[in-house]
Each structure stands twice: as C-alpha cells, then as structure tokens.
PDB file of N, CA and C in Angstrom:
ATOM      1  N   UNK A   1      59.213 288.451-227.435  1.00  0.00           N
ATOM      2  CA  UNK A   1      59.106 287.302-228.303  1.00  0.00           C
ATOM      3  C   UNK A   1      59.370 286.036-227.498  1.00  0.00           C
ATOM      4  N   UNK A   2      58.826 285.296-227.780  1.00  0.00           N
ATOM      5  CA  UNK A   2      58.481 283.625-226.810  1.00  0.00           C
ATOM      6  C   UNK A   2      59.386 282.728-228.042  1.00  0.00           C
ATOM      7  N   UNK A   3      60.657 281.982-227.193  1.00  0.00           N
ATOM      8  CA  UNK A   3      61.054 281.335-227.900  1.00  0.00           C
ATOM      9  C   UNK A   3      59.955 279.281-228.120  1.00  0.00           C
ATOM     10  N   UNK A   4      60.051 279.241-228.920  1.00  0.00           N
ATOM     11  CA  UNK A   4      59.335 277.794-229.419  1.00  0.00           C
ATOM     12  C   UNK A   4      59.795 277.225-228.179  1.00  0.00           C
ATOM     13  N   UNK A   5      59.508 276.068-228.070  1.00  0.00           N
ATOM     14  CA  UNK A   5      60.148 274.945-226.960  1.00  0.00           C
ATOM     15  C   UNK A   5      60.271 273.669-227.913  1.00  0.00           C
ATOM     16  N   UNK A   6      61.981 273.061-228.080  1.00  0.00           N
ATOM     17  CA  UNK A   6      62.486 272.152-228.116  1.00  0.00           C
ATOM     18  C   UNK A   6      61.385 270.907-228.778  1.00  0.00           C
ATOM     19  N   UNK A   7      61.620 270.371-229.702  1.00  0.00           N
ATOM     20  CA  UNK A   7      60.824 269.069-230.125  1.00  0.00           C
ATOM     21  C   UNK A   7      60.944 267.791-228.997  1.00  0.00           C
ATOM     22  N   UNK A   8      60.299 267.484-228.679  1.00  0.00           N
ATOM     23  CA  UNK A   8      60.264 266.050-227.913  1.00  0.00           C
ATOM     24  C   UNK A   8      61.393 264.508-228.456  1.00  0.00           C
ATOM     25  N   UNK A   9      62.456 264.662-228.186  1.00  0.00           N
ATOM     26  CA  UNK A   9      63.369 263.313-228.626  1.00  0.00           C
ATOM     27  C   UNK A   9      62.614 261.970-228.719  1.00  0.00           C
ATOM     28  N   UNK A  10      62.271 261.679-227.590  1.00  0.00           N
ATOM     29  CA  UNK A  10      61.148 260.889-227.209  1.00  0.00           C
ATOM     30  C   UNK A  10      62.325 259.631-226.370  1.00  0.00           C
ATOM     31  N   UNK A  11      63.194 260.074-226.045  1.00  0.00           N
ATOM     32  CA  UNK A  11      64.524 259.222-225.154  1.00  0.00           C
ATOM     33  C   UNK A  11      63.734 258.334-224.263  1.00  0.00           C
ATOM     34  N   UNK A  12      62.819 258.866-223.263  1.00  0.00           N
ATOM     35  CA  UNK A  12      62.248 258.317-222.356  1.00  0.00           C
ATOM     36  C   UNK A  12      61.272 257.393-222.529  1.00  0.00           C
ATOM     37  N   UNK A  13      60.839 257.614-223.780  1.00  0.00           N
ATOM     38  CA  UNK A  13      59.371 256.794-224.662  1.00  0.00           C
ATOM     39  C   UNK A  13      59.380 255.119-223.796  1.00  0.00           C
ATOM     40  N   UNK A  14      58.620 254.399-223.359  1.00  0.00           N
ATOM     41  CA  UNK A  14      58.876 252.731-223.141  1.00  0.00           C
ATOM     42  C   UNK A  14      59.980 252.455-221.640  1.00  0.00           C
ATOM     43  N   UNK A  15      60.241 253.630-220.998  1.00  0.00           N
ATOM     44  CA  UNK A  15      60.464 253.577-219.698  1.00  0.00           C
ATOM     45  C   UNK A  15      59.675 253.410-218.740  1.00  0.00           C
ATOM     46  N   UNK A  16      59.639 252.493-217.652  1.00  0.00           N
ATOM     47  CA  UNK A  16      58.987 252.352-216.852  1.00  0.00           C
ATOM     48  C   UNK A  16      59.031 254.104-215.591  1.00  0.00           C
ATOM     49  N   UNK A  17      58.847 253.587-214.907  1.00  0.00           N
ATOM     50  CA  UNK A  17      58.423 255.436-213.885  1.00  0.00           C
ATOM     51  C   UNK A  17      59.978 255.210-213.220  1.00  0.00           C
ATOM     52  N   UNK A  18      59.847 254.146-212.848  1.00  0.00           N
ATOM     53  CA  UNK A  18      61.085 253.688-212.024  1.00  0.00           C
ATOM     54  C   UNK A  18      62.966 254.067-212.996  1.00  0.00           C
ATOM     55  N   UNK A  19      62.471 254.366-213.846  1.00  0.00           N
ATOM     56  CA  UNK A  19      63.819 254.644-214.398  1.00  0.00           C
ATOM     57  C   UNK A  19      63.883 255.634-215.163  1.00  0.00           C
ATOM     58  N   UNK A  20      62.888 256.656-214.840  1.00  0.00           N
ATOM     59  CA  UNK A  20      63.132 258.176-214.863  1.00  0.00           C
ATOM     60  C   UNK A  20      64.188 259.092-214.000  1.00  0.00           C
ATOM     61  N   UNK A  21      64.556 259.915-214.587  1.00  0.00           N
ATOM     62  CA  UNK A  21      65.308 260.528-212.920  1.00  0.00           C
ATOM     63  C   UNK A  21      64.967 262.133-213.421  1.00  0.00           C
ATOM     64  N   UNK A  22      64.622 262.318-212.318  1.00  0.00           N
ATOM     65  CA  UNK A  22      63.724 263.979-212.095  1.00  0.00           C
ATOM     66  C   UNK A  22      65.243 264.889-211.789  1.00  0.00           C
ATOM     67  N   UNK A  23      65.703 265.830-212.477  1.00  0.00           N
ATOM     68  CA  UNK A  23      66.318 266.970-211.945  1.00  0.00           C
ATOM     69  C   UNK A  23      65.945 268.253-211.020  1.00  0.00           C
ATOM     70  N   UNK A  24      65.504 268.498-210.529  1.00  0.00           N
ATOM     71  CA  UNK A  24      65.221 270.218-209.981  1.00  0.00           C
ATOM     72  C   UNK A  24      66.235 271.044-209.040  1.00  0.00           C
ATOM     73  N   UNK A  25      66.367 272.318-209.916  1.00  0.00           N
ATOM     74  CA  UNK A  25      67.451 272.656-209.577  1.00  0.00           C
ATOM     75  C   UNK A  25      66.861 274.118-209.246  1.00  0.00           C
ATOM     76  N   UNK A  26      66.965 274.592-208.238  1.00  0.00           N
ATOM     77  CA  UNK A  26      67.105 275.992-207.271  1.00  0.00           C
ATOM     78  C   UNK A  26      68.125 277.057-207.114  1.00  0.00           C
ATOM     79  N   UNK A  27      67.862 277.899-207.458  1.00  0.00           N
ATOM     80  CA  UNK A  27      69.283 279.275-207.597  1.00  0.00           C
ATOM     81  C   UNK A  27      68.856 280.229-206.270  1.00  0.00           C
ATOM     82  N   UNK A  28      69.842 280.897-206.210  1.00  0.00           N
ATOM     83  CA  UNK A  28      69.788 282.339-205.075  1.00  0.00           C
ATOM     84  C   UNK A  28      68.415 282.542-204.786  1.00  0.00           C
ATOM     85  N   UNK A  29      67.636 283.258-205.806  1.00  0.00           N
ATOM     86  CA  UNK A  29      66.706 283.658-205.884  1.00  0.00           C
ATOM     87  C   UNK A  29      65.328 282.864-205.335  1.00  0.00           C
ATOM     88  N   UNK A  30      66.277 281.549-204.615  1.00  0.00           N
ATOM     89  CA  UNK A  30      65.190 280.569-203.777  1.00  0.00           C
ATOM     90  C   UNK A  30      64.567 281.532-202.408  1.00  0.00           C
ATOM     91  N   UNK A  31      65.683 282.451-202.281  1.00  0.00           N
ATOM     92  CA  UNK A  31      66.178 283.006-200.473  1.00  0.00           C
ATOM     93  C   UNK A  31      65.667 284.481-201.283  1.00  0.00           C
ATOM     94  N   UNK A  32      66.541 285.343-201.883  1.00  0.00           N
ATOM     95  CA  UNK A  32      66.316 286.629-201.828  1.00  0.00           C
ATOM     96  C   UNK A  32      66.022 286.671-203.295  1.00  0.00           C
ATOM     97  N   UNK A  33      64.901 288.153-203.363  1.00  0.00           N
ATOM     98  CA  UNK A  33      65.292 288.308-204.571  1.00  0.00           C
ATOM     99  C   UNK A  33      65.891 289.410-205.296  1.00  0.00           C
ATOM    100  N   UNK A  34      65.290 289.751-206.616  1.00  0.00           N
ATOM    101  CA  UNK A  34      66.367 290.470-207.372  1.00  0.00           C
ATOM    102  C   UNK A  34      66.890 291.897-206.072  1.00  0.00           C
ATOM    103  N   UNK A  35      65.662 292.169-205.624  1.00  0.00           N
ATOM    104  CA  UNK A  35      65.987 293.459-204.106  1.00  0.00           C
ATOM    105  C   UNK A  35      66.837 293.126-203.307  1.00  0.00           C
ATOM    106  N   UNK A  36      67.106 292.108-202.941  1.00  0.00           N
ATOM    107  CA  UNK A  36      67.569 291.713-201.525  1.00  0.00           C
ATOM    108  C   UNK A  36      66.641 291.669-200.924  1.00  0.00           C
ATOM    109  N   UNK A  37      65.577 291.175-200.778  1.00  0.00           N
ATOM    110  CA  UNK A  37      64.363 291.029-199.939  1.00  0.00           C
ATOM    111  C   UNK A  37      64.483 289.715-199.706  1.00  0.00           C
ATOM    112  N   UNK A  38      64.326 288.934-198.209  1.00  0.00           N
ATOM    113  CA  UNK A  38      63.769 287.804-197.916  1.00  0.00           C
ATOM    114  C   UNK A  38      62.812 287.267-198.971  1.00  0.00           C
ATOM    115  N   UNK A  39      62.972 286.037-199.296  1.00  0.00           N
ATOM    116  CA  UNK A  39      61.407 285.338-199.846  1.00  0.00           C
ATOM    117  C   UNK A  39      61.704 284.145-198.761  1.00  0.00           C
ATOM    118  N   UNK A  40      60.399 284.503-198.712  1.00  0.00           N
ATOM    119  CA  UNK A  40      59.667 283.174-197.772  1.00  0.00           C
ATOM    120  C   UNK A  40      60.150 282.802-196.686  1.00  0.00           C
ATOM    121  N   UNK A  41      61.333 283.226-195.657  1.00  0.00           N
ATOM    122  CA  UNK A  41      61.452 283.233-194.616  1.00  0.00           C
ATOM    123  C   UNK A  41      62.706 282.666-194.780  1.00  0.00           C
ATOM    124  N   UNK A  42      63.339 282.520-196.123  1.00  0.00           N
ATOM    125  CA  UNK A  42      63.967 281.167-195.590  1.00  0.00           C
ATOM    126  C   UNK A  42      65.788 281.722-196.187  1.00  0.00           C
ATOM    127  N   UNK A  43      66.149 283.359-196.228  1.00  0.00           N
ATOM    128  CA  UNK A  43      67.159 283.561-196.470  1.00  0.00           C
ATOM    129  C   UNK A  43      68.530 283.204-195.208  1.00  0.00           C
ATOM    130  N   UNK A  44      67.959 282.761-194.536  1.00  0.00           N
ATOM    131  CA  UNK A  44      68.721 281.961-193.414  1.00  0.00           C
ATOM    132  C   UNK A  44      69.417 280.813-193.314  1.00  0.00           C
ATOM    133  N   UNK A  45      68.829 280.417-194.211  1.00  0.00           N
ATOM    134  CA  UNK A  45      68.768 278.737-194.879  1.00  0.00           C
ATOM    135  C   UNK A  45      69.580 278.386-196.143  1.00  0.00           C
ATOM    136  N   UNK A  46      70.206 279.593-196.484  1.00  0.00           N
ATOM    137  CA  UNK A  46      70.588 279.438-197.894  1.00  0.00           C
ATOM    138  C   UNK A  46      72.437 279.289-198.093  1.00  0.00           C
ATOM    139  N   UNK A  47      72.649 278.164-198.300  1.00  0.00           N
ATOM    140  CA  UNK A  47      73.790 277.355-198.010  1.00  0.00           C
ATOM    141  C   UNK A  47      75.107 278.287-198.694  1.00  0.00           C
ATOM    142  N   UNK A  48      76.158 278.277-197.832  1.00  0.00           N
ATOM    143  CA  UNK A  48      77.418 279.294-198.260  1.00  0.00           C
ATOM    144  C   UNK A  48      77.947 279.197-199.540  1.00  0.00           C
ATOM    145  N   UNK A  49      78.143 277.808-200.346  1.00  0.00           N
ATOM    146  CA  UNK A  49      78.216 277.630-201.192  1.00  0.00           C
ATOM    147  C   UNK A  49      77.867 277.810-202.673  1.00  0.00           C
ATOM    148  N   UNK A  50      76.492 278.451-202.678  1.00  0.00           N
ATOM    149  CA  UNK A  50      75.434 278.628-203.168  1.00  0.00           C
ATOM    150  C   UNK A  50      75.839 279.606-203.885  1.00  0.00           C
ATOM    151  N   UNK A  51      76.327 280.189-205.061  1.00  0.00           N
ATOM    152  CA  UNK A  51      76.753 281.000-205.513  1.00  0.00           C
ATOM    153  C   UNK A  51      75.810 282.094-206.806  1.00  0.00           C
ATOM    154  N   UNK A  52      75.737 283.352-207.070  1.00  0.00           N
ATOM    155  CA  UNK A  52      75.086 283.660-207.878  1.00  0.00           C
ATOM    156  C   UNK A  52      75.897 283.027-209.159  1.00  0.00           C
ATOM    157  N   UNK A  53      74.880 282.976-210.161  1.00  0.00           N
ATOM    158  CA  UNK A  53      75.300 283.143-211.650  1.00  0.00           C
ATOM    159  C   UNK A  53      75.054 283.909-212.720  1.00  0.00           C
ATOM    160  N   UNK A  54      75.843 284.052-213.637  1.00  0.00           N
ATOM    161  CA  UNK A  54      75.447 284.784-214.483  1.00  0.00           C
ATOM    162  C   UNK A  54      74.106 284.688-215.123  1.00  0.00           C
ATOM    163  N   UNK A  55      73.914 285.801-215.855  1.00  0.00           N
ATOM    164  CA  UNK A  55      72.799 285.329-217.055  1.00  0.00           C
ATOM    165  C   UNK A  55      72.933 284.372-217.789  1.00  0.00           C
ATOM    166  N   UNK A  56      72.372 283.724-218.629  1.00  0.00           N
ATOM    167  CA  UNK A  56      71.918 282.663-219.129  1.00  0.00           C
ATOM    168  C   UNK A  56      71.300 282.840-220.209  1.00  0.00           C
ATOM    169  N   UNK A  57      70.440 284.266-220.947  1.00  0.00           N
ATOM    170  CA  UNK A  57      69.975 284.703-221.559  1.00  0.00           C
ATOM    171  C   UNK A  57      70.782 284.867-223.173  1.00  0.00           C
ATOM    172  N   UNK A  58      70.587 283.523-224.092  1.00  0.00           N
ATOM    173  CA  UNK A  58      71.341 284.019-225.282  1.00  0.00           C
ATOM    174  C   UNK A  58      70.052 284.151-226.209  1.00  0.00           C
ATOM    175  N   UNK A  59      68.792 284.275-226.162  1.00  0.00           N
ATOM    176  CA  UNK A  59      67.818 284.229-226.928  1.00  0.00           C
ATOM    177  C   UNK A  59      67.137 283.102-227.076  1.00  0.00           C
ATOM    178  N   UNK A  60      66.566 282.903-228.417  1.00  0.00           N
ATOM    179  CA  UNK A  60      65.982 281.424-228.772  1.00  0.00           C
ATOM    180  C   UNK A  60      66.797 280.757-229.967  1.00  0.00           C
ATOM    181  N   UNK A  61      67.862 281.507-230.986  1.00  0.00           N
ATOM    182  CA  UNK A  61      68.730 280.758-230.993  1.00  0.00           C
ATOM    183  C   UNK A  61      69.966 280.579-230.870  1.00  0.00           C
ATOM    184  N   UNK A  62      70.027 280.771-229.417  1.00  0.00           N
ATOM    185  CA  UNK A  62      71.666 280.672-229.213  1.00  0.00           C
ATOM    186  C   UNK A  62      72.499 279.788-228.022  1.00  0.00           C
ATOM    187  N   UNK A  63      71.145 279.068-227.528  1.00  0.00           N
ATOM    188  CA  UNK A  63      71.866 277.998-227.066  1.00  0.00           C
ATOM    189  C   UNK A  63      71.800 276.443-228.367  1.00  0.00           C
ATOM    190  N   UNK A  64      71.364 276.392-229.584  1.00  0.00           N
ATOM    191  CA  UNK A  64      71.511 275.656-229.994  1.00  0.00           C
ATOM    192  C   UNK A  64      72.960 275.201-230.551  1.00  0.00           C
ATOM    193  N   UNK A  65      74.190 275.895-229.993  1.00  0.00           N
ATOM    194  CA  UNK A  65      75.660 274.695-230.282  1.00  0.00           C
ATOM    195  C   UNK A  65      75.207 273.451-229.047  1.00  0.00           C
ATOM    196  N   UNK A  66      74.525 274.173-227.979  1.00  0.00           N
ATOM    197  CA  UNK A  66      74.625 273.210-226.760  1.00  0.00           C
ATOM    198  C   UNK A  66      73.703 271.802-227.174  1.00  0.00           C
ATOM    199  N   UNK A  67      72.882 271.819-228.487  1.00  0.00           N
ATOM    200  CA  UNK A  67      72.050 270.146-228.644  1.00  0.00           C
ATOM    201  C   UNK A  67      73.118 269.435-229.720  1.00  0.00           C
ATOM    202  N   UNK A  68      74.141 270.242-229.958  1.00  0.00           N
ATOM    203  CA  UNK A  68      74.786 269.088-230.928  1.00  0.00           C
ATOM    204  C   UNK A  68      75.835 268.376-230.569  1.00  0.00           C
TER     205      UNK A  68
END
C-alpha cells in the first residue's frame, strides 16, 4: 500500500529562488548496502561519524503527531 503524499502548505509560494534552501541528506547506504557490498567505489569515503539508523517505517499514518 502507497501512502498519499502530504498536501502542499504552499510556505514557499512568492519566494524568490534565492531564498529557498535545498536539504539533501545521505545515510550509510550511500557506501554499502543492505549486504555489505561496496556501492560505487566509494565505501572508503564514508566518514566515521556517520552512523546507522534505525527504521523509520511507522506507515502512512503514523508519523502524523510529527505535523502538529
């Protein structure tokens, strides 16, 4: 089952480009994956700090305490 995706707030509506700010965010699974297999050459590269995390998986509705 495919959860819906979120209604549009429209926060950003009448912003110029210049006062957007882009997030992207990269986990473990940049370097190895679920195997322990190299991806892409670059498990060498993958900073000490960098920690796994848990799942994240509460369905489609169960991160909604987190919009109020």
């Amino acid at each position: 089952m495919l959860c819906e995706a979120a209604d549009d707030i429209g926060k950003a509506l009448g912003l110029p480009p210049s006062g957007l700010t882009l997030t992207i965010g990269f986990g473990p699974s940049l370097f190895r994956d679920a195997d322990g297999a190299d991806r892409f050459g670059s498990a060498g590269q993958r900073p000490a700090v960098l920690a796994d995390l848990p799942s994240f998986r509460w369905g489609c509705a169960g991160g909604e305490h987190l919009r109020r």
